[in-house]
Protein backbone atom coordinates (compact mmCIF):
# COMPACT_ATOMS: atom_id res chain seq x y z
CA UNK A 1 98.18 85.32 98.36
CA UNK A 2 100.74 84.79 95.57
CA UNK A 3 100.27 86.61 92.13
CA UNK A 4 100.89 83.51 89.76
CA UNK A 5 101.42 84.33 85.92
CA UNK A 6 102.05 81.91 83.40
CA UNK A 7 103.43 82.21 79.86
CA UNK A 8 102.54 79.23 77.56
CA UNK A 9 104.89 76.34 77.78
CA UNK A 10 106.08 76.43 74.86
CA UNK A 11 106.42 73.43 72.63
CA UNK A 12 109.63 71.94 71.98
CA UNK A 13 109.34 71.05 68.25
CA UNK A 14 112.00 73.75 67.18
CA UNK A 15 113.87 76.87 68.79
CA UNK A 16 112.60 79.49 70.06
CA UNK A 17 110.92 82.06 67.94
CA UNK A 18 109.84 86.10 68.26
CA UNK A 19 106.24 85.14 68.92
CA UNK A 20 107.54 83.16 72.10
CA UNK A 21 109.91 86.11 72.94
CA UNK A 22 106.85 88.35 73.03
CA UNK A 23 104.95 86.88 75.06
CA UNK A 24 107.51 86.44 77.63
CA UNK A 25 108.86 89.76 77.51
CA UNK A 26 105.30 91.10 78.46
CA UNK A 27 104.80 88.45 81.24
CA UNK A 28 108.18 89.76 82.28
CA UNK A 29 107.36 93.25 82.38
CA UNK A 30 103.90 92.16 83.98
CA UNK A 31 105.62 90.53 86.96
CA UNK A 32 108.11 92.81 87.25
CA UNK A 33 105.03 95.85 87.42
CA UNK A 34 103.55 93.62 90.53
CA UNK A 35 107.04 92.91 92.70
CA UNK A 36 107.48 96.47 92.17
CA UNK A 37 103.81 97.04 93.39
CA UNK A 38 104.88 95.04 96.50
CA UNK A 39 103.10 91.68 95.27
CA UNK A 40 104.55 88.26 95.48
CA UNK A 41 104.77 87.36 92.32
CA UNK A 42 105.26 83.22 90.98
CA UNK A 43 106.38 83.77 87.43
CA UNK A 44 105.73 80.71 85.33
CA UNK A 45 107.53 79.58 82.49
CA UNK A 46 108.90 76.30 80.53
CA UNK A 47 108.52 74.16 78.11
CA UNK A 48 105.62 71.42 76.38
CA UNK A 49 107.92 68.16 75.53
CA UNK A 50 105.54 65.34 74.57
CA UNK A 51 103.26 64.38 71.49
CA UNK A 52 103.98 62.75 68.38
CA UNK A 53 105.01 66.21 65.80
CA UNK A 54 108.09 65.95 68.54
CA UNK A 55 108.62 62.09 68.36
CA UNK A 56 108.71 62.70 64.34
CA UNK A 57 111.12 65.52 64.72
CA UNK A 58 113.60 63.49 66.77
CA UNK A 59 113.44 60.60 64.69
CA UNK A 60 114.20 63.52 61.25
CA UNK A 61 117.08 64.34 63.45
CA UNK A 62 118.39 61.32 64.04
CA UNK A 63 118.23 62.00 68.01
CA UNK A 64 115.98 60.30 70.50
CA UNK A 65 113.06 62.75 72.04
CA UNK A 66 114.99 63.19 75.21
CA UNK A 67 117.77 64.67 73.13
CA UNK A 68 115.63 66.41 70.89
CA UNK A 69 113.62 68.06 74.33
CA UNK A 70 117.39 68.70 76.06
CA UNK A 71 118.58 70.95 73.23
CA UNK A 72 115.41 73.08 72.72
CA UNK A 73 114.74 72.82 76.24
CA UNK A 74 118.05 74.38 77.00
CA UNK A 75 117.85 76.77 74.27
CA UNK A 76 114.85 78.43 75.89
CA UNK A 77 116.22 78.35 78.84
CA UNK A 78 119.31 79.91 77.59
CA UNK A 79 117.73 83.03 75.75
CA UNK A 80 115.52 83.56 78.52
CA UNK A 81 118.57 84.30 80.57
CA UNK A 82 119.81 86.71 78.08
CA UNK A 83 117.08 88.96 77.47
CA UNK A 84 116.87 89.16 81.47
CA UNK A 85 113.83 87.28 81.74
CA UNK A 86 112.32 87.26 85.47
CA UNK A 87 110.89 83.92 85.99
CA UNK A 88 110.79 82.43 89.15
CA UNK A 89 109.56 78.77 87.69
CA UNK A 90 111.15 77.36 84.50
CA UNK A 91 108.97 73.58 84.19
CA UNK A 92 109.96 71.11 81.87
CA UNK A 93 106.85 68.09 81.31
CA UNK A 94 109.57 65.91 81.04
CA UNK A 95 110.63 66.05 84.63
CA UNK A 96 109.81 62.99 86.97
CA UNK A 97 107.49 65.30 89.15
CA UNK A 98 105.61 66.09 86.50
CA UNK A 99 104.65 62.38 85.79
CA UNK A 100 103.29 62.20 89.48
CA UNK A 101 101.32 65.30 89.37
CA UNK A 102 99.61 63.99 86.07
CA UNK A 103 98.88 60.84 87.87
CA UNK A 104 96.96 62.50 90.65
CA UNK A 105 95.08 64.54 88.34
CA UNK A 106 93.51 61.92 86.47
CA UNK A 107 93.25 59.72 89.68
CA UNK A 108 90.93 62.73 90.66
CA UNK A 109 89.16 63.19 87.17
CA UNK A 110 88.73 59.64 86.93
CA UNK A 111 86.89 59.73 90.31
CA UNK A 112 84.61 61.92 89.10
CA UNK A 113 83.37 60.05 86.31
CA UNK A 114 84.20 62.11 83.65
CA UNK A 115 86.54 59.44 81.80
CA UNK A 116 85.39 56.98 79.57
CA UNK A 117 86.28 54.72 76.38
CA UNK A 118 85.66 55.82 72.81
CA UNK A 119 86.24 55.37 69.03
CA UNK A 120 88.12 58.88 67.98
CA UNK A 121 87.69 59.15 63.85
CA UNK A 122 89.03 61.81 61.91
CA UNK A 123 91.26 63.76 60.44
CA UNK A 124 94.01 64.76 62.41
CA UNK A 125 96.67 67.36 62.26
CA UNK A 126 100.33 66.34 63.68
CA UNK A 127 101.13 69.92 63.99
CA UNK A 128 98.74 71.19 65.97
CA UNK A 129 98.07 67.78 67.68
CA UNK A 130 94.66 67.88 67.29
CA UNK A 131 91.37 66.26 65.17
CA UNK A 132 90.46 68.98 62.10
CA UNK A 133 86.04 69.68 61.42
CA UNK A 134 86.84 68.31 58.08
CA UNK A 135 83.90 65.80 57.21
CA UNK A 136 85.01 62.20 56.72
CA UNK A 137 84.59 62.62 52.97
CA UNK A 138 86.97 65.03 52.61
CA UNK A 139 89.82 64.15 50.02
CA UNK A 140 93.25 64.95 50.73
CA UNK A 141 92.08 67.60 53.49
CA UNK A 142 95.42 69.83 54.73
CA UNK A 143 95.73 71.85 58.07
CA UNK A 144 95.11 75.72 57.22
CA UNK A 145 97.74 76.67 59.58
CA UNK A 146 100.68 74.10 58.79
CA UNK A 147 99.92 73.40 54.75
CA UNK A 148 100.47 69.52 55.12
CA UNK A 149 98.03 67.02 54.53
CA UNK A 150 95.73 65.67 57.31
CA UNK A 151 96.05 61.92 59.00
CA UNK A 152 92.71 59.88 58.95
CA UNK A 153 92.73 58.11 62.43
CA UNK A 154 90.34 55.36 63.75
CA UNK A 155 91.23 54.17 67.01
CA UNK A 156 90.14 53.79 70.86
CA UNK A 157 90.97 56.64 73.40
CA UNK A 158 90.02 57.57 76.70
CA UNK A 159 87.69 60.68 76.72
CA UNK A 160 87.18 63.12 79.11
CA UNK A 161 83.26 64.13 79.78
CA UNK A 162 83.65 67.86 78.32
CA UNK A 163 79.90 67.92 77.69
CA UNK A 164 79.27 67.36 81.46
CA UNK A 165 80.47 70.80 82.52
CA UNK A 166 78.24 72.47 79.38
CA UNK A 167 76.18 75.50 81.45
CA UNK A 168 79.23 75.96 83.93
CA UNK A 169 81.67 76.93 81.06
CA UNK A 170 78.66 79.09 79.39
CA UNK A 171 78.62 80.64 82.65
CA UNK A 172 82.46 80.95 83.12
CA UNK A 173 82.80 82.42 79.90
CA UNK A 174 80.01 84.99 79.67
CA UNK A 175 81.83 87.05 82.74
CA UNK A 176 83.56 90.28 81.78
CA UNK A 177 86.57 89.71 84.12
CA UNK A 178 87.82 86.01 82.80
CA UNK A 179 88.70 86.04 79.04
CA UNK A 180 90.94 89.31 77.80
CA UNK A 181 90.67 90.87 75.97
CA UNK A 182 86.90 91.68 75.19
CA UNK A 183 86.92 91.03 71.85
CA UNK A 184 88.78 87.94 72.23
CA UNK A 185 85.25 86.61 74.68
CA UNK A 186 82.70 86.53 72.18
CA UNK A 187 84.84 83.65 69.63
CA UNK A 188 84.64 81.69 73.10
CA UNK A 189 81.10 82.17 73.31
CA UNK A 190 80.43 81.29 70.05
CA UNK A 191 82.25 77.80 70.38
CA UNK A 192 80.35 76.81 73.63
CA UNK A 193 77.49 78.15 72.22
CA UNK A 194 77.39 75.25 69.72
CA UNK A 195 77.66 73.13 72.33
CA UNK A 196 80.52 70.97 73.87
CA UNK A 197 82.05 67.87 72.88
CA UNK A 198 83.96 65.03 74.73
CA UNK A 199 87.48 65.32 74.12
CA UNK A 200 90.44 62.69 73.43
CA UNK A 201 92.77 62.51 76.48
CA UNK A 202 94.70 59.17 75.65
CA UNK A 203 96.62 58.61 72.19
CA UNK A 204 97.64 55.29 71.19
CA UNK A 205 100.92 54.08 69.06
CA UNK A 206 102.43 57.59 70.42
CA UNK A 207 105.71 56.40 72.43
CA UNK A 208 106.74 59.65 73.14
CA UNK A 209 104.46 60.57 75.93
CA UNK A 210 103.15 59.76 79.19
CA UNK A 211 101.31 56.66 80.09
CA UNK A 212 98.02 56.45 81.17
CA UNK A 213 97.70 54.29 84.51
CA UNK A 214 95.88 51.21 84.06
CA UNK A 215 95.43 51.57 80.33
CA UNK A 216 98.25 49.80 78.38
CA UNK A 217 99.46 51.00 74.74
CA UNK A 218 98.06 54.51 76.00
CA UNK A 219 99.84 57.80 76.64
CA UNK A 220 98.30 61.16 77.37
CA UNK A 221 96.89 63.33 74.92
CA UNK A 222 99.66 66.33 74.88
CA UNK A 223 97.14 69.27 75.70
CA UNK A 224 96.09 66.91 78.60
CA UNK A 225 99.29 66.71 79.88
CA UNK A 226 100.69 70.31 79.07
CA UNK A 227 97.83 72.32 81.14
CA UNK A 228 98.55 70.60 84.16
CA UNK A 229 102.50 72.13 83.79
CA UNK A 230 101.32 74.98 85.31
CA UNK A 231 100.21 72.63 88.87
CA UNK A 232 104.08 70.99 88.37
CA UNK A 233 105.84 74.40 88.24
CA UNK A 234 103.79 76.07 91.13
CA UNK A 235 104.53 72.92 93.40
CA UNK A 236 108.55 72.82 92.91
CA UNK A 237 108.70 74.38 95.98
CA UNK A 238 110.80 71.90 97.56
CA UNK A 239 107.98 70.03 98.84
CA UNK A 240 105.95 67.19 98.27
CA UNK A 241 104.26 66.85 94.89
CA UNK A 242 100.66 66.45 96.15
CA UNK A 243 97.95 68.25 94.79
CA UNK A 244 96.44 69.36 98.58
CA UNK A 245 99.16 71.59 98.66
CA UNK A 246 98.61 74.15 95.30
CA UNK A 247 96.63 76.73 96.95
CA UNK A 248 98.84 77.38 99.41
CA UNK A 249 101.81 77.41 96.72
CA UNK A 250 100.15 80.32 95.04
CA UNK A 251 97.47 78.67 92.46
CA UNK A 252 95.18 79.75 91.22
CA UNK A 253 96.47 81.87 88.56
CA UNK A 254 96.18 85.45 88.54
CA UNK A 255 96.12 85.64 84.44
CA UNK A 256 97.62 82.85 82.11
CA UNK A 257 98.88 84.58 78.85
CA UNK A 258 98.53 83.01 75.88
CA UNK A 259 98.23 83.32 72.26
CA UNK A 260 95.11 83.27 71.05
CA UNK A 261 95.11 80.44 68.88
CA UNK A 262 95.35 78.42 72.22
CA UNK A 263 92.79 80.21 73.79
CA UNK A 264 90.12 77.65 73.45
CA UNK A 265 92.28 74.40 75.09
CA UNK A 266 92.73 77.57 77.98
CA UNK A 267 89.44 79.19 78.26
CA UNK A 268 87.24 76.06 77.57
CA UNK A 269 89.12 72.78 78.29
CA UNK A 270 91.11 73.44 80.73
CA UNK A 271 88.54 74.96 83.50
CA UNK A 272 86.44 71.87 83.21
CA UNK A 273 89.63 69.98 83.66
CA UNK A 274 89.91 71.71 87.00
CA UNK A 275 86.19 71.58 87.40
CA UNK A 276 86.54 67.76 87.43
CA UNK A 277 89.51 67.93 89.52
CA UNK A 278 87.75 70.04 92.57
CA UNK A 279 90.63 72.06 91.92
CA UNK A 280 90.04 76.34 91.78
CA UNK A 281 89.73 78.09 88.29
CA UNK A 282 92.47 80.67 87.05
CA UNK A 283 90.92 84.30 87.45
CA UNK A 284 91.87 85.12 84.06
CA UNK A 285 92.85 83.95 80.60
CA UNK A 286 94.44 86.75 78.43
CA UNK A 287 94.38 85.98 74.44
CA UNK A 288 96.83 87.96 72.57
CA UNK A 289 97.47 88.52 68.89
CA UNK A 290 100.33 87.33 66.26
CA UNK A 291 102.81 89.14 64.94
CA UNK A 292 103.51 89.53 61.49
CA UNK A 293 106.66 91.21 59.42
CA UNK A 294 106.29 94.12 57.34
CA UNK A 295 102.79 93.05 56.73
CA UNK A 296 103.58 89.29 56.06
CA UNK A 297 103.08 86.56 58.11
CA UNK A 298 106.02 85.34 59.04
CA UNK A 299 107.35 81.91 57.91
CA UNK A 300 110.62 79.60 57.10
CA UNK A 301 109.22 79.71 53.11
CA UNK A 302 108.78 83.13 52.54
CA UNK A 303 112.88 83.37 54.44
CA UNK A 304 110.89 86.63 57.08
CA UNK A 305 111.36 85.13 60.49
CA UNK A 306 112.91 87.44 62.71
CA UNK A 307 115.30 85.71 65.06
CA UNK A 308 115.46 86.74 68.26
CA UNK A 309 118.65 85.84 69.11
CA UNK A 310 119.85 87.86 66.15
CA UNK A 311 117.57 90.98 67.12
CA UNK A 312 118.42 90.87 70.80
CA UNK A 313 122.71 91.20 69.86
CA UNK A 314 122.03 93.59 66.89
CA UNK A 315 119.60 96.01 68.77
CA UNK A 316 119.49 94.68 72.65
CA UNK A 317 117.01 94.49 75.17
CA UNK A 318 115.81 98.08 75.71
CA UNK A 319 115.36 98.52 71.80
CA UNK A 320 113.09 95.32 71.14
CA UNK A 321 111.19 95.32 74.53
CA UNK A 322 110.27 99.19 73.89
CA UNK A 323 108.99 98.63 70.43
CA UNK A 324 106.93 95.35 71.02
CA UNK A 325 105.22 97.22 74.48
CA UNK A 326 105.23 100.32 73.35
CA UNK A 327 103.90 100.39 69.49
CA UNK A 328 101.36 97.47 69.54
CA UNK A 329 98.12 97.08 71.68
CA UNK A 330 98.75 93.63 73.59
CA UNK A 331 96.09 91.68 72.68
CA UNK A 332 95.93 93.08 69.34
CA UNK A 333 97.76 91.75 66.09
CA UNK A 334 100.97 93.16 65.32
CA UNK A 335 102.74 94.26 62.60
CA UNK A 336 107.12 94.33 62.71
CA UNK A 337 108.30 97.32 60.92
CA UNK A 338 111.81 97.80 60.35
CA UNK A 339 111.64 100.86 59.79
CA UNK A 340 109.13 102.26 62.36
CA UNK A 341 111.30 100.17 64.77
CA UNK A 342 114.66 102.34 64.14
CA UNK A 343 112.65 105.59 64.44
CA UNK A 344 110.82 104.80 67.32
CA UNK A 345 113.74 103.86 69.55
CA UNK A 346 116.22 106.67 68.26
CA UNK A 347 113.37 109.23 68.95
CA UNK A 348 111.55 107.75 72.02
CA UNK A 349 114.98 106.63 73.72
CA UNK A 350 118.24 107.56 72.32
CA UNK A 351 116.07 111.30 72.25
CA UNK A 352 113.49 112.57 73.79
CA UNK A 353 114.05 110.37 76.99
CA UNK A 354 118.50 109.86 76.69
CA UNK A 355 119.20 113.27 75.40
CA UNK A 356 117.06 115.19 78.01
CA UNK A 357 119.13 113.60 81.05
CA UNK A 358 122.57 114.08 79.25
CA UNK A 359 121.65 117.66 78.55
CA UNK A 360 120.13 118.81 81.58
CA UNK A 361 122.94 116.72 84.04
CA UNK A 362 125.46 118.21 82.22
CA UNK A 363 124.24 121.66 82.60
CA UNK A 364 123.40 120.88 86.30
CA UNK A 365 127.21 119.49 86.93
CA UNK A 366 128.14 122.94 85.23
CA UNK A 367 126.51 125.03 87.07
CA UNK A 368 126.02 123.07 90.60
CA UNK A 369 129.15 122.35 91.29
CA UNK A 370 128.26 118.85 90.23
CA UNK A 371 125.30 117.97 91.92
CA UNK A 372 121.57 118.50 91.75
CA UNK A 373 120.87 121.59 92.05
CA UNK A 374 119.23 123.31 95.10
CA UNK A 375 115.37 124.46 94.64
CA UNK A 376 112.72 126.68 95.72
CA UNK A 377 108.92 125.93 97.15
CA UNK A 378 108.37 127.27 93.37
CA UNK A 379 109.19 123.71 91.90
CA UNK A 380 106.19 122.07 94.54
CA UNK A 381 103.86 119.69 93.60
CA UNK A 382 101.51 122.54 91.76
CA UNK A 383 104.74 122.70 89.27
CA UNK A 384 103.46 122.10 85.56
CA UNK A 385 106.08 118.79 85.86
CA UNK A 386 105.32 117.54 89.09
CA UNK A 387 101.20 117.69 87.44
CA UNK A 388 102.39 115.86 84.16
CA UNK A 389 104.59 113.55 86.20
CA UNK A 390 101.25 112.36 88.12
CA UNK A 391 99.48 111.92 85.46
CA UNK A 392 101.96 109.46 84.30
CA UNK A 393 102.17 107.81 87.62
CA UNK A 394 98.38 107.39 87.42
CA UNK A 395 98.47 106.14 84.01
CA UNK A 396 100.91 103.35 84.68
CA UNK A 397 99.53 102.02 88.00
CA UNK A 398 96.21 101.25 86.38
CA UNK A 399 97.13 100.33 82.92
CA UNK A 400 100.09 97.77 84.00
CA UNK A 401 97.65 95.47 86.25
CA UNK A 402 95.09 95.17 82.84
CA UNK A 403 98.73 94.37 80.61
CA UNK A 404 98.17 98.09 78.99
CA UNK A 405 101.21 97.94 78.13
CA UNK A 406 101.40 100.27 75.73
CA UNK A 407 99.22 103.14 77.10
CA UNK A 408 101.65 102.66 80.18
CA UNK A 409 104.98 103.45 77.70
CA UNK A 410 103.16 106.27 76.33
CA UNK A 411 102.56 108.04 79.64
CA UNK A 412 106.00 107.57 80.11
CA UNK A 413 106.95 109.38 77.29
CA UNK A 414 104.87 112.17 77.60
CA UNK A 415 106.19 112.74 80.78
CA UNK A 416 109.74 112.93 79.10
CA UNK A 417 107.98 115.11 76.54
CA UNK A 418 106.75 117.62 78.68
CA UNK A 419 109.91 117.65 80.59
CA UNK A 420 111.95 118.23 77.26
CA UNK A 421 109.36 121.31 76.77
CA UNK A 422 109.96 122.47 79.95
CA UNK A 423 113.93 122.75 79.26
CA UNK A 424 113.17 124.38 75.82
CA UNK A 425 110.64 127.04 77.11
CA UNK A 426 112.67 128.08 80.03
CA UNK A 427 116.24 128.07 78.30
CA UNK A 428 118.54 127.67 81.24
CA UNK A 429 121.24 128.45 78.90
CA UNK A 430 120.33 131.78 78.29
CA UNK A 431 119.17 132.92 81.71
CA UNK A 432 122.54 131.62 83.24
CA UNK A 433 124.11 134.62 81.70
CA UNK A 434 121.59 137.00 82.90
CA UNK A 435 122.24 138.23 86.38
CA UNK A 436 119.92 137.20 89.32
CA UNK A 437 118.96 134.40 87.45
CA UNK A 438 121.09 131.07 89.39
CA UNK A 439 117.59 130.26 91.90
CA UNK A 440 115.29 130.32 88.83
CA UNK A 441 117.78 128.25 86.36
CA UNK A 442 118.41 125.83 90.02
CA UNK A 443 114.46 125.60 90.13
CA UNK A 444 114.05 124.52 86.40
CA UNK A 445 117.21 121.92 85.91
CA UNK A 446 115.45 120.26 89.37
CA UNK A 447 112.42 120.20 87.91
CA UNK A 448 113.76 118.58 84.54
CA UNK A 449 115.70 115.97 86.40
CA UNK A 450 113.43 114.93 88.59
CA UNK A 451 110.69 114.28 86.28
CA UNK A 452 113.36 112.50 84.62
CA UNK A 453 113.63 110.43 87.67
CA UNK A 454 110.32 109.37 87.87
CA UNK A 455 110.73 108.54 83.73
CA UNK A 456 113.59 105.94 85.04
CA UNK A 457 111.39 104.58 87.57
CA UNK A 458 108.40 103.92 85.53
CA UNK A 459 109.88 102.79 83.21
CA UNK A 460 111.64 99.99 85.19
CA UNK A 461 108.52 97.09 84.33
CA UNK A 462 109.05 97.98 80.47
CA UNK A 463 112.75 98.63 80.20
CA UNK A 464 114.58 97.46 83.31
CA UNK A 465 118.14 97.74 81.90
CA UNK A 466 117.52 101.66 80.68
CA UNK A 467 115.59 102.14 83.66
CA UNK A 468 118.91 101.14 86.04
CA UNK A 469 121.57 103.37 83.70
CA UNK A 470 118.88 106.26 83.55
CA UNK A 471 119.09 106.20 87.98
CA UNK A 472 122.43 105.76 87.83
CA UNK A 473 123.09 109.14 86.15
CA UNK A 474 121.14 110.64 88.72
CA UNK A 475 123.11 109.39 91.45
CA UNK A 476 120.06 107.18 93.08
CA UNK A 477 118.79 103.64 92.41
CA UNK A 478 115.56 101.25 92.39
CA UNK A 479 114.76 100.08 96.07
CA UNK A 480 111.91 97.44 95.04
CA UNK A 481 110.66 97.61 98.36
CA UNK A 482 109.79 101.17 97.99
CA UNK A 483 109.20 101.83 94.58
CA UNK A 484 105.52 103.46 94.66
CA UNK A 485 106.63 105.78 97.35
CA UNK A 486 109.53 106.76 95.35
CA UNK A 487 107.10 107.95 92.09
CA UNK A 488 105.70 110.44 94.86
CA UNK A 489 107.38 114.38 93.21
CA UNK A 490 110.40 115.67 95.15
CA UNK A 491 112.42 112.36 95.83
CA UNK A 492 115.49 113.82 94.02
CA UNK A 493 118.00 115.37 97.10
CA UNK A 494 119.06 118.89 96.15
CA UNK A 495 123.34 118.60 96.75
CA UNK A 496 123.29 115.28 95.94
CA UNK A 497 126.35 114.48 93.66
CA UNK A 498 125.81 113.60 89.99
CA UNK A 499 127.86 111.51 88.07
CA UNK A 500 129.60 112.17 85.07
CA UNK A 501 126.84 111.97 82.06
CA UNK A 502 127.23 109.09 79.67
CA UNK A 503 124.50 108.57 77.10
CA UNK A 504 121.99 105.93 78.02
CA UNK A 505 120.66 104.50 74.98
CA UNK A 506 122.88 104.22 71.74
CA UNK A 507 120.94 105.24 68.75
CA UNK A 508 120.27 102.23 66.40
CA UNK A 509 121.84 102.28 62.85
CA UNK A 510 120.83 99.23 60.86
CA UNK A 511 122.00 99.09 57.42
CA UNK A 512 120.26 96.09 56.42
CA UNK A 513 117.42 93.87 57.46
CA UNK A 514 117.35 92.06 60.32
């Protein structure tokens, strides 16, 4: 069975942003962690391209949608490529086999009884494309997220019975294994808790959209539309778009990742959709936090976004993906620090993990007649390394599954840590010049390098790029075929030739602010 993973589709309405980035960088490192773990892995991406905030931003532009949805589209698409993103699906809404998926779906929902005509009142937010609690006496009531007034709308839409799948949901949503994190499951609870309404599936007097069979003047409501993405991606397989066919084309999801501000539409909406549907439910929904810069939330008015074109040419991959994995808890709220960024990557990387391999390779090239150096049954897997080094290898395999990302990077450098101890405790440097010494120096440069070794292989999910240059220096390379055998202590051949050292990771020097 497939591992499917989904990142949001991301809406079209402007470029892409670091919030985006992140979230794709950890699905990235996710299915990366799970080909390397000998899964087969559907990595879902793309793009959200219909609703009205996207028909108003065309029409500001002077382009039609379709133009509008081209450029963004392809601008996602685009930086994707750059930062070495891994998908295997990139799904656009406004493809033509999109349109017959949707039609399916709510041929099937529609069967079921669970759409119906009704008056939708209220205030509504363009924005987020979606009705506000404010009462209908409100005056001059504004979105909290967006800071522009609400619309008042009175018109008919097609609804879809939400309050028909009421104790299911409660049930879905009180298991420990379907919304992550755990504190992100009780705000879901809460919600159902007060009970479920209907929802709005249909808008009308929105052009820029979908239509709804058999209803004229309607298109679908954008959330409607956007879920079922995931279904479009996982069935552009080459075959037939036909809903029969998405279990054996990998669905359903392992984990769709998400922000959590779009953890309702996910963990509520969107089950009973599938409910409706006879379709299977996504194991889980993972909710992570926002980031923010230097404490501030980051926004166009306060001139704070951080662009991630301009971070990925000024710092590159390794840099950004190492900071945003290692130094925040995914799931929690994080906070960009310019500062802490620079220090963390010049000590974790250019350091403690690039300095040890230039140091010890040169000294084993020196010494070894360029190559690794031969060892005794001393440096076994009882050696104080080979112990720390499967610890970390312990530590990764069952954080990366749970997107512990972070306590994952941190076992990685610890191993580099302890390695770098190793070196300074033992001083090969010195003991070279003592005679009688060559077996024990040979013993602790192979010991160094190939903890360092397993470093570059665990640290392939997180930083693929420094992962590859680190192997290189030792003369060996990733075989993703047999990459959990290969953490296994003693992999590194003694004779083997080493390669000229070259540092790995440049030390970052910015000046001014990103």
């Amino acid at each position: 069975m497939p591992y499917t993973l989904t990142t949001p589709l991301y809406y079209v309405n402007d470029r892409p942003h670091l919030g985006s980035t992140y979230t794709t960088l950890a699905c990235d490192a996710l299915a990366r962690f799970q080909r390397l773990n000998g899964k087969a892995v559907v990595f879902i991406t793309g793009v959200d391209e219909h609703g009205q905030k996207i028909q108003r931003t065309a029409e500001a532009r002077q382009l039609s949608p379709q133009q509008h949805c081209d450029a963004i589209s392809g601008s996602y698409r685009d930086l994707w490529s750059r930062w070495g993103i891994s998908q295997d699906r990139f799904v656009r809404t406004t493809d033509p086999r999109h349109l017959q998926l949707v039609d399916q779906f709510f041929a099937r929902v529609k069967g079921s009884g669970d759409v119906i005509s009704g008056r939708q009142t209220g205030w509504y937010c363009v924005g987020c494309e979606e009705y506000k609690d404010d009462s209908a006496e409100a005056v001059d009531p504004s979105c909290p997220i967006h800071q522009k007034p609400l619309e008042w709308r009175d018109e008919e839409n097609l609804f879809f019975r939400l309050s028909h799948y009421q104790s299911q949901i409660e049930e879905l949503v009180a298991r420990d294994d379907f919304i992550q994190p755990a504190n992100r499951r009780q705000e879901v609870r809460n919600f159902v808790a007060q009970g479920l309404r209907d929802f709005s599936i249909s808008r009308v007097n929105v052009s820029w959209g979908l239509p709804v069979p058999g209803h004229e003047g309607h298109t679908f409501y954008v959330w409607f539309d956007a879920l079922l993405g995931y279904l479009t991606a996982l069935l552009d397989d080459g075959g037939p778009v036909a809903l029969e066919r998405l279990e054996q084309c990998g669905w359903p999801a392992s984990v769709h990742v998400i922000g959590k501000d779009i953890l309702r539409f996910h963990a509520v909406f969107w089950p009973a959709m599938l409910m409706s549907a006879g379709l299977p439910l996504p194991k889980t929904v993972f909710g992570h936090g926002f980031l923010t810069r230097e404490g501030l939330k980051m926004g166009k008015s306060l001139g704070n976004v951080l662009d991630p074109e301009r971070l990925l040419e000024r710092c590159g991959s390794d840099a950004v993906r190492w900071y945003l994995l290692r130094d925040i808890q995914f799931g929690d709220d994080g906070d960009f620090q310019q500062q802490r960024f620079v220090d963390l990557v010049n000590n974790d990387l250019a350091n403690t993990i690039g300095n040890l391999l230039n140091r010890t390779s040169s000294m084993a090239r020196k010494w070894f007649a360029d190559a690794v150096p031969p060892h005794t049954d001393a440096v076994g897997p009882h050696h104080p390394l080979a112990v720390a080094a499967n610890t970390a290898v312990t530590t990764v395999l069952t954080s990366m599954p749970s997107l512990g990302f972070k306590p994952a990077a941190e076992a990685v450098l610890q191993l580099a840590i302890a390695a770098n101890g190793h070196l300074n405790d033992t001083a090969p440097w010195s003991r070279m010049k003592q005679p009688g010494k060559e077996a024990e120096v040979g013993d602790d440069l192979y010991a160094v390098l190939e903890a360092t070794r397993i470093v570059g292989l665990l640290l392939s999910p997180l930083l693929p790029e420094l992962s590859t240059r680190i192997l290189e220096q030792l003369g060996t390379s990733i075989n993703p075929d047999g990459w959990t055998e290969k953490l296994s202590w003693g992999g590194l051949v003694s004779g083997a030739s080493l390669p000229k050292p070259s540092p790995v990771m440049q030390r970052l020097e910015l000046e001014e602010s990103l």
